[in-house]
Every structure is written in structure tokens, then in C-alpha cells.
N, C-alpha and C. Protein backbone atom coordinates (compact mmCIF):
# COMPACT_ATOMS: atom_id res chain seq x y z
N UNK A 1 37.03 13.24 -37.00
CA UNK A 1 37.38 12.16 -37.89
C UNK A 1 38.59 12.59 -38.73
N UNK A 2 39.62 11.89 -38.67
CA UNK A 2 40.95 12.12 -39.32
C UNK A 2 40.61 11.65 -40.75
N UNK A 3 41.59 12.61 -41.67
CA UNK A 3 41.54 12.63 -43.08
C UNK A 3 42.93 12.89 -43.56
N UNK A 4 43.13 12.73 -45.14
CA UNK A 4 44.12 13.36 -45.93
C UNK A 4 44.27 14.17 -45.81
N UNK A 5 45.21 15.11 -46.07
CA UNK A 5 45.22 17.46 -45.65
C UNK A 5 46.31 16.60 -47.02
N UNK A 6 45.99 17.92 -47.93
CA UNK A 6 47.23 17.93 -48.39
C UNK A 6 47.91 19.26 -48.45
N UNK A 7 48.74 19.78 -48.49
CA UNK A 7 50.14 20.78 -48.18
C UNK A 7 50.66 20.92 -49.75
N UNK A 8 50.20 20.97 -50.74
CA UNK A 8 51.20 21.20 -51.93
C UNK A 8 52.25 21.86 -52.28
N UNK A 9 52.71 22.89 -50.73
CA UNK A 9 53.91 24.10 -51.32
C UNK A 9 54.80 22.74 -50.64
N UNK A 10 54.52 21.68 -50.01
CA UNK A 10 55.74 20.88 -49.50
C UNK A 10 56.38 19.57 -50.25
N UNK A 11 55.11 19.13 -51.47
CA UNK A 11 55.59 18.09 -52.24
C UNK A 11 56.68 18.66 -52.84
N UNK A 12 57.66 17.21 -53.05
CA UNK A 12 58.42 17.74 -53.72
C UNK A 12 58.77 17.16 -55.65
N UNK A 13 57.63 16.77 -55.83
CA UNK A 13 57.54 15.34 -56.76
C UNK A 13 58.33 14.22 -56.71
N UNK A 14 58.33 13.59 -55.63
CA UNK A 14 59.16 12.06 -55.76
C UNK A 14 58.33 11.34 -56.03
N UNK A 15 56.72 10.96 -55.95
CA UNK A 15 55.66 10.13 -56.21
C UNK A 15 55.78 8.92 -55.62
N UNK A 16 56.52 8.54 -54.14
CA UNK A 16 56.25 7.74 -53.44
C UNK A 16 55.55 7.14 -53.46
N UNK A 17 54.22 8.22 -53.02
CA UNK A 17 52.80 8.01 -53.01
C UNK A 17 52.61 7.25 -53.70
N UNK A 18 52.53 7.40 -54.89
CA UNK A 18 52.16 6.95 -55.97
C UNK A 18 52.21 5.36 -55.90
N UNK A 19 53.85 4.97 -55.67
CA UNK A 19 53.94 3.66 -55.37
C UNK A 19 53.22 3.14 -54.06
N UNK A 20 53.56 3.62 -53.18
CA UNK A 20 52.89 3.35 -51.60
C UNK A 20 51.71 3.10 -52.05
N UNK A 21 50.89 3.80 -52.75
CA UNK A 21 49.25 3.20 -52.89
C UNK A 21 48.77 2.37 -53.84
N UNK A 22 50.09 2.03 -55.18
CA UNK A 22 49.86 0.83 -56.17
C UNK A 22 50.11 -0.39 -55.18
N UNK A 23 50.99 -0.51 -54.48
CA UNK A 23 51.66 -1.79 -53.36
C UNK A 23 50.58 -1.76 -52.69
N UNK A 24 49.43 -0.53 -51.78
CA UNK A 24 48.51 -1.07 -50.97
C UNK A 24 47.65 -1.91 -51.28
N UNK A 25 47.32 -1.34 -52.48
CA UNK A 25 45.91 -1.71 -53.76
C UNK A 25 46.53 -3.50 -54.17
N UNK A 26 47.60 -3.90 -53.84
CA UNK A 26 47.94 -4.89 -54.47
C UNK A 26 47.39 -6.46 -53.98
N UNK A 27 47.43 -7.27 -54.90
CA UNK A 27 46.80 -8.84 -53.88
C UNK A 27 48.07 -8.84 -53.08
N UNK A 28 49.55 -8.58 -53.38
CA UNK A 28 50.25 -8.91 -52.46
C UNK A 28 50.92 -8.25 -51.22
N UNK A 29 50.57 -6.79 -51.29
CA UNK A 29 50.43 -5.57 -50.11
C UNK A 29 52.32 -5.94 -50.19
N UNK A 30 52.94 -6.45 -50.97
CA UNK A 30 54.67 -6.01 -51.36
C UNK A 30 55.03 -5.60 -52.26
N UNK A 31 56.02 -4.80 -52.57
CA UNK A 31 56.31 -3.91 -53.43
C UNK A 31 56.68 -5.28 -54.75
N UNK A 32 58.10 -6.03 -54.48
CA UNK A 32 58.53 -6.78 -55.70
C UNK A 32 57.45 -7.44 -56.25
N UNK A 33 56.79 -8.93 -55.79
CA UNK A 33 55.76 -8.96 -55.68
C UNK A 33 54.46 -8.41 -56.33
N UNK A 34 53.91 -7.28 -56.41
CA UNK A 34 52.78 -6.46 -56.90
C UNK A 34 53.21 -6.54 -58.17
N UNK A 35 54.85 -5.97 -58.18
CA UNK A 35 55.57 -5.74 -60.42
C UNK A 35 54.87 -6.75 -61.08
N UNK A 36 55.07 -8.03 -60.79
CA UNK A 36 54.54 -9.25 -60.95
C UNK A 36 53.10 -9.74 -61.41
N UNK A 37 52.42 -8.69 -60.70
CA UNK A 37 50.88 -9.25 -60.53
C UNK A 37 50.53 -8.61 -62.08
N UNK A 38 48.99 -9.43 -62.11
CA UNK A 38 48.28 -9.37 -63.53
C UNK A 38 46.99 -9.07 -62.57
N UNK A 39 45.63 -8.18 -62.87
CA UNK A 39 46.49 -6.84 -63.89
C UNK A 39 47.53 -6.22 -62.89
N UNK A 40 48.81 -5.36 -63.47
CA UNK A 40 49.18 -4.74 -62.44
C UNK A 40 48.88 -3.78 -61.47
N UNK A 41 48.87 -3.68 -60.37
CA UNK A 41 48.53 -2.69 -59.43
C UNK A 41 48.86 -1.31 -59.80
N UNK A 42 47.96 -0.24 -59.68
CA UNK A 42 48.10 0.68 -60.47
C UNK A 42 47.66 1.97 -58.85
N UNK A 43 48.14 3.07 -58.93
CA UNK A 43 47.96 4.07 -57.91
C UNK A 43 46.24 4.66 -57.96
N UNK A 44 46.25 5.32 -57.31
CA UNK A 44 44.72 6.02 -57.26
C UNK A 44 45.30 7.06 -56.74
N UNK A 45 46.37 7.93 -56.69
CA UNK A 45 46.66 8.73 -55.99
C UNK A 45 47.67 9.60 -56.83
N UNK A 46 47.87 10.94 -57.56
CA UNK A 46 48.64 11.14 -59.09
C UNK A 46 49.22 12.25 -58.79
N UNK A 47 50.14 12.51 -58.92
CA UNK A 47 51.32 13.90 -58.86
C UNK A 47 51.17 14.42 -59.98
N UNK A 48 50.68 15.58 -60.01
CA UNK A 48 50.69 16.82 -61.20
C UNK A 48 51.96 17.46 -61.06
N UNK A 49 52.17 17.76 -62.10
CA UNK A 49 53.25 18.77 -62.01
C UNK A 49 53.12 20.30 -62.52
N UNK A 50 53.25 21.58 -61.83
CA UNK A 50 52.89 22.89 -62.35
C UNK A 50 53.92 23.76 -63.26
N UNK A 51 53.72 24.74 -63.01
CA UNK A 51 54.52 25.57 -63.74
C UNK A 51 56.03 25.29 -63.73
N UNK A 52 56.12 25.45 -62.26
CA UNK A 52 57.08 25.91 -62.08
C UNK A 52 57.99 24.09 -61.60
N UNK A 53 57.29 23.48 -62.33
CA UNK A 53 57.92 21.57 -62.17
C UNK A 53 57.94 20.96 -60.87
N UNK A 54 56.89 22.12 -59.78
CA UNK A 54 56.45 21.70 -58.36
C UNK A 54 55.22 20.53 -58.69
N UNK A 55 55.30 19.64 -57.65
CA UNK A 55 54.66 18.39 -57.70
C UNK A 55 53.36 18.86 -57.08
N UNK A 56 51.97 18.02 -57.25
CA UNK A 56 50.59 18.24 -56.55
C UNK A 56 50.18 16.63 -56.42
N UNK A 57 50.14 16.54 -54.95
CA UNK A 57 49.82 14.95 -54.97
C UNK A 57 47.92 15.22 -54.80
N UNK A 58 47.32 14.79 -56.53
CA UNK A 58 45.92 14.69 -56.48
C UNK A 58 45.31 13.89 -56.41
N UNK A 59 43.96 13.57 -55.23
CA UNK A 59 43.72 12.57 -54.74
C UNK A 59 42.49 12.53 -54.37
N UNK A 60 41.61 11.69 -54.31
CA UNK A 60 40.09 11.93 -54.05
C UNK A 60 40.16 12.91 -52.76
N UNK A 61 38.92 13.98 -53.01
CA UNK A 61 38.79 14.74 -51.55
C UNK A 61 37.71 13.98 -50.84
N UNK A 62 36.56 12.73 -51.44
CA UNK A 62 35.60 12.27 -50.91
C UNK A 62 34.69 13.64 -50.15
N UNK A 63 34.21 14.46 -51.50
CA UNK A 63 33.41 15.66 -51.32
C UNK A 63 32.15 14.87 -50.89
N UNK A 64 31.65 16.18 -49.84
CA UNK A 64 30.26 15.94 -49.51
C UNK A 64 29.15 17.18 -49.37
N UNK A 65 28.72 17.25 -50.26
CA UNK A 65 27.95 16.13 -50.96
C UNK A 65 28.85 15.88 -52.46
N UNK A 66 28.99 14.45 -53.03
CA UNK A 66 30.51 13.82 -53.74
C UNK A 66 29.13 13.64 -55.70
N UNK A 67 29.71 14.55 -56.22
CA UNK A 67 29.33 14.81 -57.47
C UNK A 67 29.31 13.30 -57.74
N UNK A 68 29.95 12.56 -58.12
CA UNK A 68 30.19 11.19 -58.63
C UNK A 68 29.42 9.90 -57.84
N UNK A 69 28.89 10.47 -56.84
CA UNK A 69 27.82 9.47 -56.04
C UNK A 69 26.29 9.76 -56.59
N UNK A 70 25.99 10.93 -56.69
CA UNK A 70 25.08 11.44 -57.72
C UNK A 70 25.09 10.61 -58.80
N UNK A 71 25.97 11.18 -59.37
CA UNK A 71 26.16 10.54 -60.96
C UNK A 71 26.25 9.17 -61.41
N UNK A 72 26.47 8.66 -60.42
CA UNK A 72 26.51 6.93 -60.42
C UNK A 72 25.30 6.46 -61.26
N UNK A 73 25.09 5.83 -62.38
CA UNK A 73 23.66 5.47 -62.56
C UNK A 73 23.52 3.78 -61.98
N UNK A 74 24.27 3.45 -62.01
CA UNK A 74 24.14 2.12 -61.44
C UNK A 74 24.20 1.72 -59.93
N UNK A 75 24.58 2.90 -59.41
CA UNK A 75 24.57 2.64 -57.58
C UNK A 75 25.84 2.09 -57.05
N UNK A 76 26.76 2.05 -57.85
CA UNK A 76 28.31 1.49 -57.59
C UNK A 76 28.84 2.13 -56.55
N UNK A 77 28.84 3.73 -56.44
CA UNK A 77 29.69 4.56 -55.05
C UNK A 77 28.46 4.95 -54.36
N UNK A 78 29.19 4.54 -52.87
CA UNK A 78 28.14 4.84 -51.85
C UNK A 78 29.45 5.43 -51.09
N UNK A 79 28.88 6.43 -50.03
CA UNK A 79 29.59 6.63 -49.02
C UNK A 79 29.16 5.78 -47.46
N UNK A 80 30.75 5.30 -46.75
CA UNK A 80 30.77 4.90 -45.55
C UNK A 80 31.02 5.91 -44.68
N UNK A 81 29.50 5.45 -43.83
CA UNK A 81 29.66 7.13 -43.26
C UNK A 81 30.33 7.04 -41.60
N UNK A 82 30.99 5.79 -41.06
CA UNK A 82 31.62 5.97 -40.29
C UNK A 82 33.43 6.44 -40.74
N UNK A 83 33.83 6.75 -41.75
CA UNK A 83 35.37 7.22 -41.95
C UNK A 83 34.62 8.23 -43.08
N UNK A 84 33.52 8.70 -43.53
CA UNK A 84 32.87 9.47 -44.69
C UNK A 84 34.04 9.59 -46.00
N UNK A 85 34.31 8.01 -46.25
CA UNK A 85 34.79 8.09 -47.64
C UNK A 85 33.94 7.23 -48.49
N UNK A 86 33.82 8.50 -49.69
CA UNK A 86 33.40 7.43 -50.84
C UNK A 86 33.92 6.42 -51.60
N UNK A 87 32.97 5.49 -51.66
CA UNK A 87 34.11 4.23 -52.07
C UNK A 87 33.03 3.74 -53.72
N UNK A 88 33.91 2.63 -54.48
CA UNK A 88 33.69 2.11 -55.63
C UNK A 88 33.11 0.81 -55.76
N UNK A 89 31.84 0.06 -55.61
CA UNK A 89 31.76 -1.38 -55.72
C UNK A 89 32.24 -1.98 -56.88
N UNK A 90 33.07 -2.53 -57.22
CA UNK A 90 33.87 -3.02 -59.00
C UNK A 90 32.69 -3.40 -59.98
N UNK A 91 32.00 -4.56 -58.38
CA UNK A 91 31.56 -5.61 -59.21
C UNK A 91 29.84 -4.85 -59.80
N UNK A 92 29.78 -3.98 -59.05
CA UNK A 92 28.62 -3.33 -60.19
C UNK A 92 28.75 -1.83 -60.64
N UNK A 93 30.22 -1.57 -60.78
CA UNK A 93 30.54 -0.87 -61.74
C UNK A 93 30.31 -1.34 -63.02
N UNK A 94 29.47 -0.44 -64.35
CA UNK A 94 29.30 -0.53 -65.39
C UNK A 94 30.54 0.45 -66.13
N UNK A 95 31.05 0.99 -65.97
CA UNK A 95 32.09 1.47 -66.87
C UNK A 95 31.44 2.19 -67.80
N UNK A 96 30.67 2.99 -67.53
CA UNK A 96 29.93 4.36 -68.21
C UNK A 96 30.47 5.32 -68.57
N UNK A 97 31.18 5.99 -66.56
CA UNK A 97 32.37 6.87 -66.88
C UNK A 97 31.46 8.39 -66.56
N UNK A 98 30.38 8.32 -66.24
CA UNK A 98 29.40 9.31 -65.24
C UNK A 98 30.29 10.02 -64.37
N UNK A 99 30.75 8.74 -63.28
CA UNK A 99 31.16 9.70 -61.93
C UNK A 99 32.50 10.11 -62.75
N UNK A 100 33.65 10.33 -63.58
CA UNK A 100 34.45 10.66 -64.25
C UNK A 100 34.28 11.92 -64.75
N UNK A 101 33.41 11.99 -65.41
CA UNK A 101 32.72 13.20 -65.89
C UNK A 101 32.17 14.74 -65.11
N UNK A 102 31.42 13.84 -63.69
CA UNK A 102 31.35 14.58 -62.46
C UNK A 102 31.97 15.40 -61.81
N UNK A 103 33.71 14.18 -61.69
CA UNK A 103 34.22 14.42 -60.62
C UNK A 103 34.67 15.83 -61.36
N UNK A 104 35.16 16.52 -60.41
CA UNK A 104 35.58 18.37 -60.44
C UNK A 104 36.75 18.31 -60.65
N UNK A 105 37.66 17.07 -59.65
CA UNK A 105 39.18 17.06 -59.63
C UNK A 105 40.06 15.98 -60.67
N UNK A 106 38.86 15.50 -61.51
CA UNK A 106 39.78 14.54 -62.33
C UNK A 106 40.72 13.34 -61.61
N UNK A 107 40.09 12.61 -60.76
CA UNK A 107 40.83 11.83 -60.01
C UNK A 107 40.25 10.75 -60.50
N UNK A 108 39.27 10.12 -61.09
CA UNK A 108 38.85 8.53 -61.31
C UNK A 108 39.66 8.47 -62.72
N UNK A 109 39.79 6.78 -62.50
CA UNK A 109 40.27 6.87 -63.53
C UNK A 109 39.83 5.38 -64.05
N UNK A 110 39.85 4.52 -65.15
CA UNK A 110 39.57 3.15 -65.81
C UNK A 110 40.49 2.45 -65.75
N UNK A 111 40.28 1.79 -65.41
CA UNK A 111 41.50 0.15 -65.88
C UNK A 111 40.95 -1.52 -65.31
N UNK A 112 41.79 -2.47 -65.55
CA UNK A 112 41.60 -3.42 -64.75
C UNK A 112 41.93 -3.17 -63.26
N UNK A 113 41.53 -3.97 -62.40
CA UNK A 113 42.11 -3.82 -61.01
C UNK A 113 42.34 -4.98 -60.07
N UNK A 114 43.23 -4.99 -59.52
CA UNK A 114 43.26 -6.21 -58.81
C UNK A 114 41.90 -6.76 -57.49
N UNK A 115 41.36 -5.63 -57.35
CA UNK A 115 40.41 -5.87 -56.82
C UNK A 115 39.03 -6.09 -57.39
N UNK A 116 39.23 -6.15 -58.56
CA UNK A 116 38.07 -6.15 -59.79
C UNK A 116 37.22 -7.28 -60.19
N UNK A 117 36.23 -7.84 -60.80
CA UNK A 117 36.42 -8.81 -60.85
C UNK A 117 37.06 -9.14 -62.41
N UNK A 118 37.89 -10.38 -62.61
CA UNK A 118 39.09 -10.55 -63.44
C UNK A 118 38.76 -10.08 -65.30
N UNK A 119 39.32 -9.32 -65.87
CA UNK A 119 39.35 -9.04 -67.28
C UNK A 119 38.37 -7.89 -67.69
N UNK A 120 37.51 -6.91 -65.91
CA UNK A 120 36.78 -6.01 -66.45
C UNK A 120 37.62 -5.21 -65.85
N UNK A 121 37.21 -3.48 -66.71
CA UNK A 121 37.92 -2.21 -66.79
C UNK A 121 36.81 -1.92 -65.74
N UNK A 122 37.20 -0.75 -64.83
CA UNK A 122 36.15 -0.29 -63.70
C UNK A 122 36.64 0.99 -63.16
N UNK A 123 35.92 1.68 -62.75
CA UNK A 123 36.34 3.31 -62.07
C UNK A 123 37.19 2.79 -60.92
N UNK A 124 37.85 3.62 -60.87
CA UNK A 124 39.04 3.23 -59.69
C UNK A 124 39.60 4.81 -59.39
N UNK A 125 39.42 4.98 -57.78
CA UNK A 125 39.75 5.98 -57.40
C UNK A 125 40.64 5.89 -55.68
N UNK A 126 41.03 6.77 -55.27
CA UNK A 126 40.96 6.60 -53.88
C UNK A 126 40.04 6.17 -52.72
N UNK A 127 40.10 5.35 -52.29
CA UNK A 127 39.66 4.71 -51.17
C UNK A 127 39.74 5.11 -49.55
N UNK A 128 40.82 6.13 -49.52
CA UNK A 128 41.42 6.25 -48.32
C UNK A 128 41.97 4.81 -47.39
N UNK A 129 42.61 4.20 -48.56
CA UNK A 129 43.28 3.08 -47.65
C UNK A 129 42.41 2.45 -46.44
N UNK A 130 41.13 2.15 -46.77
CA UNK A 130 40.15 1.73 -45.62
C UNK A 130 40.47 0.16 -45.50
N UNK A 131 41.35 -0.30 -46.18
CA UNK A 131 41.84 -1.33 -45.42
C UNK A 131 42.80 -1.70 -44.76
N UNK A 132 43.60 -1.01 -45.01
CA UNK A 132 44.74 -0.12 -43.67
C UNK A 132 44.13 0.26 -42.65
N UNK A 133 43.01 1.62 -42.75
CA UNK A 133 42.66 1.99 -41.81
C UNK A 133 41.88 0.92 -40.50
N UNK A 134 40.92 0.27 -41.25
CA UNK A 134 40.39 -1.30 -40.50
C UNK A 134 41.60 -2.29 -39.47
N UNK A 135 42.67 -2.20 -40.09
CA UNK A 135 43.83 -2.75 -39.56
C UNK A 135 44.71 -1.88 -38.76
N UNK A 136 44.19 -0.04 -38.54
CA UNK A 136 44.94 0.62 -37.84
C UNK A 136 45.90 0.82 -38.03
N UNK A 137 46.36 1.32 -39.57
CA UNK A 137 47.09 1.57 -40.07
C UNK A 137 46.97 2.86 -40.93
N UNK A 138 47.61 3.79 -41.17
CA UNK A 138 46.82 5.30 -41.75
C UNK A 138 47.36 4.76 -43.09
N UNK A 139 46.57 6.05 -44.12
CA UNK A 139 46.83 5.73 -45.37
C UNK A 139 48.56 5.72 -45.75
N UNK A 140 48.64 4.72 -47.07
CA UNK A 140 50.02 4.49 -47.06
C UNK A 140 50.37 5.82 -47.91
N UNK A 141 49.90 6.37 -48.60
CA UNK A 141 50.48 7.32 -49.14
C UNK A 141 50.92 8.79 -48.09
N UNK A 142 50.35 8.99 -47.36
CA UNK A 142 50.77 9.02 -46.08
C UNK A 142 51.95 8.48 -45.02
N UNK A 143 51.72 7.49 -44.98
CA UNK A 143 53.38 6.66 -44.38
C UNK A 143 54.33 7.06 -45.10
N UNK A 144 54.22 7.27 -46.35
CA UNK A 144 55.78 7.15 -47.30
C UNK A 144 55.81 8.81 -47.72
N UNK A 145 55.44 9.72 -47.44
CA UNK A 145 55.63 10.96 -47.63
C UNK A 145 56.25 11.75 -46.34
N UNK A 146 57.80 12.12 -46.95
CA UNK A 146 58.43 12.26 -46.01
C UNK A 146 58.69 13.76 -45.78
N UNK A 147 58.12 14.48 -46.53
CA UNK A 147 58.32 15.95 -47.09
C UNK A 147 57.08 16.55 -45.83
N UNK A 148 55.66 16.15 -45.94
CA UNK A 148 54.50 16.58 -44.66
C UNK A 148 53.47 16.79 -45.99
N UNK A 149 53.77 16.11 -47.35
CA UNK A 149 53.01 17.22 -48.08
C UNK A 149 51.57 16.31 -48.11
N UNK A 150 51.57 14.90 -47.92
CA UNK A 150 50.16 14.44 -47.33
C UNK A 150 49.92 13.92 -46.02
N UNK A 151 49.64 14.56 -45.10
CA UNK A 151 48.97 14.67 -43.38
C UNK A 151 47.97 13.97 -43.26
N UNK A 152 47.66 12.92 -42.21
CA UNK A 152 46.52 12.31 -41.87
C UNK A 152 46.46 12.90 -40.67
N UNK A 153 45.19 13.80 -40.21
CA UNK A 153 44.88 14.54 -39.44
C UNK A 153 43.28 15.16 -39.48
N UNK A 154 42.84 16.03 -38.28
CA UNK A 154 41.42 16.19 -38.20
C UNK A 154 41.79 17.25 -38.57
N UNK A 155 40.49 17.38 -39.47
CA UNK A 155 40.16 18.39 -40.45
C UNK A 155 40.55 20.06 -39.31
N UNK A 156 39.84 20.06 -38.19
CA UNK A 156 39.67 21.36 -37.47
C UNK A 156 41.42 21.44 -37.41
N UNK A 157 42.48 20.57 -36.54
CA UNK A 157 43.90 20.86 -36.28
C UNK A 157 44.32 21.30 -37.80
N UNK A 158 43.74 20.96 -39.15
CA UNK A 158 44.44 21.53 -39.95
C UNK A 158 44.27 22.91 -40.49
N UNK A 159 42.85 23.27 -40.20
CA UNK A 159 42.80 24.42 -40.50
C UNK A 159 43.55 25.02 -39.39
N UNK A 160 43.48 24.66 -38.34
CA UNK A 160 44.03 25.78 -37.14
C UNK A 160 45.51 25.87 -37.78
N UNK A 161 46.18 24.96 -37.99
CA UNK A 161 47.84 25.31 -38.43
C UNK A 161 48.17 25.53 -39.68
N UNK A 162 46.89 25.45 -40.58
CA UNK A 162 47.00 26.49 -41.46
C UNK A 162 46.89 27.79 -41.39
N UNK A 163 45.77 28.34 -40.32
CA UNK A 163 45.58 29.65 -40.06
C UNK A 163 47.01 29.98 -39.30
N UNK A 164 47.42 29.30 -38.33
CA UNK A 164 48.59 29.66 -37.60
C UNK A 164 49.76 30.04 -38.68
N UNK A 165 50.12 29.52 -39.68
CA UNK A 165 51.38 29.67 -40.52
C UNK A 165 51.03 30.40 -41.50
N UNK A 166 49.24 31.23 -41.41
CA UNK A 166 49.65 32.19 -42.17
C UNK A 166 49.22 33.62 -41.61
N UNK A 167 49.07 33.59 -40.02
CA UNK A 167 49.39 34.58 -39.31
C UNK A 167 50.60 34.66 -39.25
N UNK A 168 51.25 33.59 -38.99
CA UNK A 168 52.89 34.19 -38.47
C UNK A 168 53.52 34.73 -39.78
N UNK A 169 52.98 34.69 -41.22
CA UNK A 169 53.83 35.05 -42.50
C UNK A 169 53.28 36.50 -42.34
N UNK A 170 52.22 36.73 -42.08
CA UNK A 170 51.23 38.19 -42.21
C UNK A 170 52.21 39.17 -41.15
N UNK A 171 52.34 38.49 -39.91
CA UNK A 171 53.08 39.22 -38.89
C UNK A 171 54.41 39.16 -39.37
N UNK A 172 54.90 38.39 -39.74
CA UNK A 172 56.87 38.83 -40.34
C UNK A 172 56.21 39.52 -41.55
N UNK A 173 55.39 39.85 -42.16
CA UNK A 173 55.90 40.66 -43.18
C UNK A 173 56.03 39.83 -44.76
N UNK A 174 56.28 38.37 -44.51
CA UNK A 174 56.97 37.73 -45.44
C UNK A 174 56.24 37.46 -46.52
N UNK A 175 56.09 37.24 -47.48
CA UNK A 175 55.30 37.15 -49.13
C UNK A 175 55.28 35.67 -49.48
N UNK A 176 56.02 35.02 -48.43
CA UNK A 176 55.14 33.82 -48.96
C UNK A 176 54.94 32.47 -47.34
N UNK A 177 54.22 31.39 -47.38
CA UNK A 177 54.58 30.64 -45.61
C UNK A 177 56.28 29.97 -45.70
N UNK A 178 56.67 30.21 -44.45
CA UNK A 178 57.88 29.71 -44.10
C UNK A 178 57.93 28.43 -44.78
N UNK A 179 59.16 28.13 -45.04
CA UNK A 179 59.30 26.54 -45.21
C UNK A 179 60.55 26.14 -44.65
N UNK A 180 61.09 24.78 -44.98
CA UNK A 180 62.64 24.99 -44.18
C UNK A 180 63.63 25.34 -45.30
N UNK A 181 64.76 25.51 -45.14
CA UNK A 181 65.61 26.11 -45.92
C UNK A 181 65.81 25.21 -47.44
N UNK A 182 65.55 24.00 -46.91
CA UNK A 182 65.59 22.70 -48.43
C UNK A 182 64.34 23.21 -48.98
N UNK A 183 63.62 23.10 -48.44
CA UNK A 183 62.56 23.53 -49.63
C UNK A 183 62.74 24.79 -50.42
N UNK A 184 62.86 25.59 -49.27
CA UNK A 184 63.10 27.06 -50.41
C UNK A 184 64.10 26.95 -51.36
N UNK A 185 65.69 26.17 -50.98
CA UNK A 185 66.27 26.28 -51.99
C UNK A 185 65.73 25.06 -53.19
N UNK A 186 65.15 24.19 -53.06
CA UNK A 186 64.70 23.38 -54.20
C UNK A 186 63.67 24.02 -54.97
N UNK A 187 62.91 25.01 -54.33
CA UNK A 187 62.41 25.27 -55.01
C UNK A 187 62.83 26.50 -55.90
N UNK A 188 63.47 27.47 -55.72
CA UNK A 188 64.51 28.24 -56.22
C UNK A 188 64.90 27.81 -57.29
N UNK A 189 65.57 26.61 -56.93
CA UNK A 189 66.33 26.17 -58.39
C UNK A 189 65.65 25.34 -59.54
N UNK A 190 64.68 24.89 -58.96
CA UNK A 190 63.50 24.28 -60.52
C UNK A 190 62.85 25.73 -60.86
N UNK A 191 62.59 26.58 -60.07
CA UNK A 191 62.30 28.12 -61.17
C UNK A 191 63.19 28.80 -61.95
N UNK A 192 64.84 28.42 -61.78
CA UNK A 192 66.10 29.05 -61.99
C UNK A 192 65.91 27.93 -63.25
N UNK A 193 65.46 26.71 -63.18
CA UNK A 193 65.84 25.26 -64.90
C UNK A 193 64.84 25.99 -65.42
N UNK A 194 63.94 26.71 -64.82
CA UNK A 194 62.44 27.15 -65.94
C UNK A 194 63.25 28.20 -66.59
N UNK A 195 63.22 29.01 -65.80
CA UNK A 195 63.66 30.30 -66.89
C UNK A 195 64.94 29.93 -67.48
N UNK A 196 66.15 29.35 -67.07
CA UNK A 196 67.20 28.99 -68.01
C UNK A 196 66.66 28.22 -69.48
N UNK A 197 65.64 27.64 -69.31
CA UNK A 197 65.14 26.83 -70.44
C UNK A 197 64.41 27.58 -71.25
N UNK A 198 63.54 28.60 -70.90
CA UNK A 198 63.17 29.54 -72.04
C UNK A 198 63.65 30.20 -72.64
């Protein structure tokens, strides 16, 4: 069963994503369009930024067993166990803020939603684009990440080419995994604005 992988040494913080999954989430699945909408379409999908001003696209992992399905007191997240993502019912979300509390990765978050029903605040998290996926379409935050740093792929091929890229760093010798030459130098130079700035 194919999933999200995410790659964080490859984001580069543009937050595509970010948009790609406010436009999915939207009544109007278009970018101009969505600006427009009430409430506005909002991401489920959030770029951290670290030390060193490298981007982390954080995003539900739909853990299993998923702390926040537990914690539900009202029975709102259930998991679908043919794509095994946990998902949010709006309309009997109580806005408690349990699975929030739960979650490990800080990914739910409150607001209105366009999928909500109209003028209530409700947990809102990643979905894995399961209505894309229904339509055979992979997640959009996915489509619009052009860097590799979020992969829709089976879990086993990712560990294997994770293990693969960090045999081949072990065998060169090298101190950190290959990347291509843009990355290394971008990343070079947001550690070169850090320390110039201190």
C-alpha cells in the first residue's frame, strides 16, 4: 500500500505543498477560486523550519496504532483500513482538542473548514488526499513537490532506497547522503546567512 515518505534533507522550503493541499481541501479544487472561498481553504500539511532555515514538510504519519483515534472521545477519527489513513468526521467533531493533545507530531490543527459543517471550528488534519486518491490521483502535495522531498511510494521500496543511499555514503566514506550539487550548494549558503547573522 503506497504512502507519503518524506525525505527532509531534500525540502527546500518553498511550501508548495502547503498550497497544493489548501486548493485540494477547497469546494473549488482551483487555486484563484479557493482565495475567494469563505471559510478559506487552509493546508493540513506545514513546513517547519530548523536551525539551519532548512524546511520540514510536517504531515500526518496516520500512526498505527494513531494516539488521536484513542483519544477521540466522541468517535470522530476512525481509520480506513483499505488506504490505512486516519481520517476526521467534522460533523461529529466536538472541538475538545483530545486528539491534539495526543498527537506526538503536532499536526491537527482548529479552524473552520470548507468541508465542515458551516460556522463550526473542527480538528483538521491530513487526509492523505483520499479524494484524489478515489479519483486516481496521488496526493497533491506530492504532485507539486518538485525537489523528491514528499514521495508517494510503498513503504518496503522506501526503506530499501533509504538503506541503499546510506550504504553507498558508508562505502564512499562520505559524512553525510549524496545530494545533487543544488542542494548542497543551497544548503551551504543558508548555513553561511546563519552564521553571517550571528
Amino acid at each position: 500500500m503506497k504512502e507519503v515518505v518524506v525525505q527532509p534533507e531534500r525540502c527546500v522550503g518553498c511550501m508548495q505543498c502547503m498550497a497544493a493541499c489548501a486548493v485540494a481541501h477547497s469546494r473549488s479544487k482551483s487555486l484563484f477560486p479557493a482565495t475567494l472561498e469563505t471559510p478559506r481553504p487552509r493546508p493540513r500539511v506545514h513546513v517547519g523550519v530548523g536551525l539551519y532555515q532548512e524546511g520540514f514538510p510536517n504531515r500526518c504519519r496516520h500512526c498505527d496504532p494513531a494516539p488521536c483515534l484513542f483519544a477521540c472521545l466522541p468517535g470522530a477519527i476512525s481509520r480506513r483500513a483499505e488506504t490505512n489513513t486516519v481520517l476526521i468526521d467534522p460533523s461529529r467533531c466536538i472541538n475538545c482538542a483530545s486528539c491534539a493533545m495526543a498527537c506526538p507530531f503536532g499536526v491537527i490543527r482548529y479552524h473552520e473548514d470548507p468541508l465542515a459543517p458551516p460556522g463550526k471550528s473542527v480538528a483538521v488534519k491530513c487526509d492523505n488526499c483520499s479524494e484524489r486518491q478515489q479519483a486516481g490521483l496521488i496526493p497533491a502535495c506530492v504532485e507539486v513537490c518538485k525537489t523528491g522531498a514528499l514521495r508517494f511510494e510503498e513503504k518496503s521500496a522506501a526503506l530499501k532506497r533509504k538503506t541503499d543511499e546510506v550504504a553507498r555514503t558508508v562505502s564512499a566514506g562520505a559524512a553525510q547522503v549524496e545530494l545533487s550539487p543544488g542542494f548542497t550548494l543551497l544548503n551551504a549558503i543558508k548555513r553561511q546567512q546563519i552564521e553571517i547573522a550571528r
